[in-house]
N, C-alpha and C. Protein backbone atom coordinates (compact mmCIF):
# COMPACT_ATOMS: atom_id res chain seq x y z
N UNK A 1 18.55 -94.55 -23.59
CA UNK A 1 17.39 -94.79 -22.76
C UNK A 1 17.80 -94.99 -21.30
N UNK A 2 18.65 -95.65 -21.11
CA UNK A 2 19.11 -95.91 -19.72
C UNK A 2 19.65 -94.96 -18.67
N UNK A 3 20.31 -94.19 -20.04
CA UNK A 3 20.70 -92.41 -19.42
C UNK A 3 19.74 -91.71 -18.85
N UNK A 4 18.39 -91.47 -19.68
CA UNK A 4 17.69 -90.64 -19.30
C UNK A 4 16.88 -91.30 -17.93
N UNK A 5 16.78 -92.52 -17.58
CA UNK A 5 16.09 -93.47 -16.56
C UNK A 5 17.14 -92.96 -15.09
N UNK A 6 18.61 -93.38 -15.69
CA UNK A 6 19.13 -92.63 -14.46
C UNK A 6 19.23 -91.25 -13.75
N UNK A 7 19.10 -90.60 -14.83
CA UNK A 7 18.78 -89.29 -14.43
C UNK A 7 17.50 -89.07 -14.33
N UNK A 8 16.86 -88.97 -14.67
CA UNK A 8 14.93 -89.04 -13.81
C UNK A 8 14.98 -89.34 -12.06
N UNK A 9 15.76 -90.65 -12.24
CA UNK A 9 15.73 -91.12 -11.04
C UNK A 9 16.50 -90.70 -9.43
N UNK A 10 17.74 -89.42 -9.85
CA UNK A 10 18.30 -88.62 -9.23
C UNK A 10 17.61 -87.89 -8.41
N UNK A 11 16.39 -87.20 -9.85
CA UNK A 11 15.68 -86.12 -9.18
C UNK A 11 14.43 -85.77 -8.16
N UNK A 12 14.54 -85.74 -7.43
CA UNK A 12 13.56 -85.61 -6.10
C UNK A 12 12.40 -85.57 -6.36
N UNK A 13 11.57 -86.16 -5.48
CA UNK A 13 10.18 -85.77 -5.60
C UNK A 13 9.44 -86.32 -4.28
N UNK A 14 8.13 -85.96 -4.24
CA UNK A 14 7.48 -85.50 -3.05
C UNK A 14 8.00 -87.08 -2.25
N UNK A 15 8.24 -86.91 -1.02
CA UNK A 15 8.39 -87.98 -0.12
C UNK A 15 10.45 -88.70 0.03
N UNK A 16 10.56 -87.49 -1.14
CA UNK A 16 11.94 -87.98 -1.21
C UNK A 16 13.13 -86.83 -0.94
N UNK A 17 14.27 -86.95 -1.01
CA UNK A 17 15.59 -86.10 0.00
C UNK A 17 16.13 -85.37 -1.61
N UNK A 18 16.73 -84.47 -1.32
CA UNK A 18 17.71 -83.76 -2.23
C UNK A 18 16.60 -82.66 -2.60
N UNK A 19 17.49 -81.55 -3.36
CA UNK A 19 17.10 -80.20 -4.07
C UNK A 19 15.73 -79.90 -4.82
N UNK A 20 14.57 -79.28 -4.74
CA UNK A 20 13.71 -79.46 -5.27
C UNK A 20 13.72 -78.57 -6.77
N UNK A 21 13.37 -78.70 -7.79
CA UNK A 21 12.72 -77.70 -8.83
C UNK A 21 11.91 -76.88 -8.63
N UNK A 22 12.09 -75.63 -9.55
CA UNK A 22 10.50 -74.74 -9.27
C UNK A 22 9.48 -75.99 -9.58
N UNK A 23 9.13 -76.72 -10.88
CA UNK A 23 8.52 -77.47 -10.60
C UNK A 23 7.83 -78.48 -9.90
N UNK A 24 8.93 -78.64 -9.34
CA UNK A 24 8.55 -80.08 -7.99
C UNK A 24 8.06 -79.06 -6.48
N UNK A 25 8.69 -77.77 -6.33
CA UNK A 25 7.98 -76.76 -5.53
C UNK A 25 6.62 -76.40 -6.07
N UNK A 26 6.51 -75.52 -6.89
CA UNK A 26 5.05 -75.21 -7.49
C UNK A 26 3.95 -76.84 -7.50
N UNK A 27 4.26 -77.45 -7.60
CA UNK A 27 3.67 -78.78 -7.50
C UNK A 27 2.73 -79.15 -6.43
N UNK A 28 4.12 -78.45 -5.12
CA UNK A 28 3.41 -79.01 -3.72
C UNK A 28 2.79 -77.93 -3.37
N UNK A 29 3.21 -76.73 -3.57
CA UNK A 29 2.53 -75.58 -3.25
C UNK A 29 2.33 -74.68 -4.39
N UNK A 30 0.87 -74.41 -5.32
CA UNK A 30 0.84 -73.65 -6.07
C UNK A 30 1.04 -71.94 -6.53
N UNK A 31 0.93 -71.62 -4.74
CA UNK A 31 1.15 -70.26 -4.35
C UNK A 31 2.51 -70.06 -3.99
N UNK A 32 3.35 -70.91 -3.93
CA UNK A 32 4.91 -70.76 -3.09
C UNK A 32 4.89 -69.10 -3.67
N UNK A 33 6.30 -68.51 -2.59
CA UNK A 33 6.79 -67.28 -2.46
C UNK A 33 8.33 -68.39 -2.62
N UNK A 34 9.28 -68.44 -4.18
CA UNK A 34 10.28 -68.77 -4.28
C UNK A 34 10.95 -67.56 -5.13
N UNK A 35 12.59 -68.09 -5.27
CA UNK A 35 13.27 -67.60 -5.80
C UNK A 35 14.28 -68.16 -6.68
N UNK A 36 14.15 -68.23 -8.25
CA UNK A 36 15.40 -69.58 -8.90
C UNK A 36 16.27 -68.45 -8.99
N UNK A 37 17.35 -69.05 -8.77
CA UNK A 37 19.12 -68.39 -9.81
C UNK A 37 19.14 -69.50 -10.51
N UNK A 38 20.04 -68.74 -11.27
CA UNK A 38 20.49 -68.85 -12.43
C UNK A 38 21.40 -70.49 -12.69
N UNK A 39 22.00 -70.85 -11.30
CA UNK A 39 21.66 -72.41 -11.43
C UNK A 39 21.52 -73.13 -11.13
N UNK A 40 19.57 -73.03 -10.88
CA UNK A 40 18.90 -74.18 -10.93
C UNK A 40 18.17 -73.88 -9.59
N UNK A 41 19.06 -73.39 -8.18
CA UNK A 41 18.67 -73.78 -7.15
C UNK A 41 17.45 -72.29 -6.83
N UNK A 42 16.21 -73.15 -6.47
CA UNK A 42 15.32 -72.45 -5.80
C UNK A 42 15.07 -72.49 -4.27
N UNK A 43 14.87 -71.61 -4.27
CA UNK A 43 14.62 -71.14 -2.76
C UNK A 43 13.30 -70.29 -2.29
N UNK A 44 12.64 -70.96 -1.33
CA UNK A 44 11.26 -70.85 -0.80
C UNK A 44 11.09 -69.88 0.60
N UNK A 45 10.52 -68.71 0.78
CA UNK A 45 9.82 -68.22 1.81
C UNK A 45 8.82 -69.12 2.58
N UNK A 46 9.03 -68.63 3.90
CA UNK A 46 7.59 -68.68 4.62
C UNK A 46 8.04 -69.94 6.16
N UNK A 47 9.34 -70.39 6.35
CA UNK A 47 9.41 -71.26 7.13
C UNK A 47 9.86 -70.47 8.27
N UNK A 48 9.04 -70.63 9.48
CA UNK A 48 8.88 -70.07 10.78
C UNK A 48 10.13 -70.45 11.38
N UNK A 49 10.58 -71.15 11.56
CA UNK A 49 12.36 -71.21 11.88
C UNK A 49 13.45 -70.30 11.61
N UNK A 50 12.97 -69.89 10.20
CA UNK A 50 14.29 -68.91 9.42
C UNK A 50 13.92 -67.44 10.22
N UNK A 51 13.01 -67.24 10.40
CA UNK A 51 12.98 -65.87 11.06
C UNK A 51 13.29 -65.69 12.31
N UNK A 52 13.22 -67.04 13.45
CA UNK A 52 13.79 -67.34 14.62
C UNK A 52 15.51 -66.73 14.34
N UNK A 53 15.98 -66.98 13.21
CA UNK A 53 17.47 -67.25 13.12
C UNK A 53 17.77 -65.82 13.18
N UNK A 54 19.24 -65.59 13.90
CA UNK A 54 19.95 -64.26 13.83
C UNK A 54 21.10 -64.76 12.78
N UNK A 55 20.55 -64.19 11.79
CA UNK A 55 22.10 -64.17 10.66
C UNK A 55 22.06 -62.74 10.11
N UNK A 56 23.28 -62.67 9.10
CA UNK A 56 23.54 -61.48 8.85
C UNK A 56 24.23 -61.64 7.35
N UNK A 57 23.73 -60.49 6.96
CA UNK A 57 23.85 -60.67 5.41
C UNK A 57 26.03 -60.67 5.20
N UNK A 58 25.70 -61.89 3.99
CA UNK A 58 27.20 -62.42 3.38
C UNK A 58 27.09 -61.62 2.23
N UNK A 59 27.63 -62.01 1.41
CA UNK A 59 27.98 -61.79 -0.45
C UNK A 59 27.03 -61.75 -0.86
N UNK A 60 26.94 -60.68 -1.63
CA UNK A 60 25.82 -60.66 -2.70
C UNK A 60 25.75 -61.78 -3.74
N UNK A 61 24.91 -62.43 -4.03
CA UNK A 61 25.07 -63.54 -4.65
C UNK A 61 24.02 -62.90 -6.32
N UNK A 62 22.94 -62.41 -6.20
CA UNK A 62 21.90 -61.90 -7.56
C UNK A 62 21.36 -60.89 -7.12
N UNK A 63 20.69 -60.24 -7.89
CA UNK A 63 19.88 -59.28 -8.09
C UNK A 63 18.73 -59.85 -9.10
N UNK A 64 17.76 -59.99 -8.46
CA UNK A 64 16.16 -60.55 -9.23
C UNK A 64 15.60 -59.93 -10.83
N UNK A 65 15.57 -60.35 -11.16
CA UNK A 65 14.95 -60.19 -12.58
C UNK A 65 13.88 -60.64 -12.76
N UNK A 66 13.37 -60.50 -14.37
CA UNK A 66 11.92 -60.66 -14.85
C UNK A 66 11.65 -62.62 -14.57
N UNK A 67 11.13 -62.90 -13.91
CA UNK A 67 10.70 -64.18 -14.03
C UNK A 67 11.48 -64.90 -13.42
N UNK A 68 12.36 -64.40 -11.90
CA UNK A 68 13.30 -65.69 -11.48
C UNK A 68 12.22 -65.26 -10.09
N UNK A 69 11.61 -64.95 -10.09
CA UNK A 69 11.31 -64.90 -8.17
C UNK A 69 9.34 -64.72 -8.39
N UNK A 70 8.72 -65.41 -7.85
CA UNK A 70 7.23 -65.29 -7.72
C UNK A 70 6.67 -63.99 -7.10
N UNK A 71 7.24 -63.77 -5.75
CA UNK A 71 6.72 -62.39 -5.16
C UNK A 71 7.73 -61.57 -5.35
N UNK A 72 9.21 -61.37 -5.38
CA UNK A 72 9.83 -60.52 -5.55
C UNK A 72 10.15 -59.93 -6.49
N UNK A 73 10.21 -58.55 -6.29
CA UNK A 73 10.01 -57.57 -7.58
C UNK A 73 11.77 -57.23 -8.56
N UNK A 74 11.31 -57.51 -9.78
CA UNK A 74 13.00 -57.31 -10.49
C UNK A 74 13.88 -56.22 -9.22
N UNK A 75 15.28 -56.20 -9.37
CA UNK A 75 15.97 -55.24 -8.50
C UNK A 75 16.40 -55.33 -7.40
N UNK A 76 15.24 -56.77 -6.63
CA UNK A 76 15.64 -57.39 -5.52
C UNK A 76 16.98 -57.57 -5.30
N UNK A 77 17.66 -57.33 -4.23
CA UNK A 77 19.38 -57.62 -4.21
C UNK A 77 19.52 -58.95 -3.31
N UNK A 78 19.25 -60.23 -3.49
CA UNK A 78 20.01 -61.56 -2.77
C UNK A 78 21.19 -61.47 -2.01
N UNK A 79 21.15 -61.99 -0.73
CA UNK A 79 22.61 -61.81 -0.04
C UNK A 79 22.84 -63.13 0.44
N UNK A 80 24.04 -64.09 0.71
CA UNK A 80 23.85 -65.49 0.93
C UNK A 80 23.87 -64.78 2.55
N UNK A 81 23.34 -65.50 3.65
CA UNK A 81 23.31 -65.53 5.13
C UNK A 81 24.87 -66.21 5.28
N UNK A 82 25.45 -64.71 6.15
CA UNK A 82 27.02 -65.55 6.74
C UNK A 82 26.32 -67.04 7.10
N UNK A 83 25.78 -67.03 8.12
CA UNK A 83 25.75 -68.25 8.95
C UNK A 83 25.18 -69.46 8.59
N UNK A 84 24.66 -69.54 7.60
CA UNK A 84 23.94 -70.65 7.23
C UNK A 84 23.66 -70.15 5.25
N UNK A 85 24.56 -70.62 4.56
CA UNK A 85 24.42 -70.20 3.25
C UNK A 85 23.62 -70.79 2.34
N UNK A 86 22.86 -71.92 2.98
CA UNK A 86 21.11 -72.60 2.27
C UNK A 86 20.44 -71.07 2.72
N UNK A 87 20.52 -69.82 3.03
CA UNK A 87 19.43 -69.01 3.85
C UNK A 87 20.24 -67.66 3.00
N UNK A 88 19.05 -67.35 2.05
CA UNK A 88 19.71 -66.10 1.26
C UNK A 88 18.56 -64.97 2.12
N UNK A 89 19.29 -63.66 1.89
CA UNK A 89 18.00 -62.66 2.58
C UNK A 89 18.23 -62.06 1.51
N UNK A 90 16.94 -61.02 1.36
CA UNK A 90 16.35 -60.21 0.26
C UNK A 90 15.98 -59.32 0.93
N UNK A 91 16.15 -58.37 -0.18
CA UNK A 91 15.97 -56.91 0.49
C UNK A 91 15.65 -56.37 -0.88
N UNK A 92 14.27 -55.42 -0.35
CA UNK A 92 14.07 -54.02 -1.43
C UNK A 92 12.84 -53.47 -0.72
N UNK A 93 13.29 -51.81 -1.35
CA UNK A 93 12.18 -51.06 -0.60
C UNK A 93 12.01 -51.26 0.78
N UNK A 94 12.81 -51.22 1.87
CA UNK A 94 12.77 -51.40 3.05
C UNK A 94 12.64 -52.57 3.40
N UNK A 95 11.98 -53.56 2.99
CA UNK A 95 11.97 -54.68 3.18
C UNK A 95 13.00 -55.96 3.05
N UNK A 96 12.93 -57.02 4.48
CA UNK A 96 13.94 -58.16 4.13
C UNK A 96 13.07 -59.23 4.62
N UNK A 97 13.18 -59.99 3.40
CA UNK A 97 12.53 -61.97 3.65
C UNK A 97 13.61 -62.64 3.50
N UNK A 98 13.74 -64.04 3.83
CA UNK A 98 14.60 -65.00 3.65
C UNK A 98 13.62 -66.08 3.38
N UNK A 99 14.87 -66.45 2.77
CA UNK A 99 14.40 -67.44 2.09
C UNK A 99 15.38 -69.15 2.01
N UNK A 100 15.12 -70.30 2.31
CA UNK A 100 15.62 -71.60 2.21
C UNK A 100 15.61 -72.35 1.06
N UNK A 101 16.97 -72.98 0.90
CA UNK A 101 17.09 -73.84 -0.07
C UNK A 101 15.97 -74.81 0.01
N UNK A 102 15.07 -74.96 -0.83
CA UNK A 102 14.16 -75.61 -1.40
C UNK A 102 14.42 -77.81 -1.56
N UNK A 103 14.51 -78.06 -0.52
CA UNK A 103 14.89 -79.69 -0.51
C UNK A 103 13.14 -80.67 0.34
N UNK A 104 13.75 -81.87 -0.78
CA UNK A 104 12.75 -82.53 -0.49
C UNK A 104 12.90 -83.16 1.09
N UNK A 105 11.88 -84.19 1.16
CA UNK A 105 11.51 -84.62 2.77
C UNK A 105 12.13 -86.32 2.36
């Protein structure tokens, strides 16, 4: 019992600091534009800062599949951002979004 109390209590939630869940994302925003890998960490579109940023695609880190990304379509290719590696960019079909590690406030 005490196990599971400490670990509950790790995990973030609205008003609080560290990594969010798709859950604890979908929560605050039902429409988010995210992206999970494979472990654990999601990552959210749409923050007006990240597009200010000049970075440039690092390592391929995934390629999107059935049910890890809300708007992005399977095939998507993930690249971590040299410059800031919370900031993956996506690309398909001509198109590139980025996207931020998903952390609470």
């Amino acid at each position: 019992m005490v196990v599971i109390v400490l670990l509950s209590s790790c995990s973030p939630g609205t008003g609080e600091g560290g990594q969010l869940d798709r859950r604890q994302v979908l929560s605050m925003n039902p429409d988010a534009d995210f992206v999970e890998l494979e472990n654990g960490n999601v990552y959210t579109h749409g923050a007006e800062w990240i597009s200010e940023k000049k970075l440039t695609k690092g390592e391929e880190i995934a390629i999107v599949e059935e049910g890890m990304a809300s708007d992005l379509p399977p095939g998507t290719i993930l690249y971590e951002s040299k410059e800031i590696p919370a900031i993956l960019i996506a690309e398909y079909g001509g198109i590139t979004k980025r996207y931020h590690l998903a952390m609470g406030e």
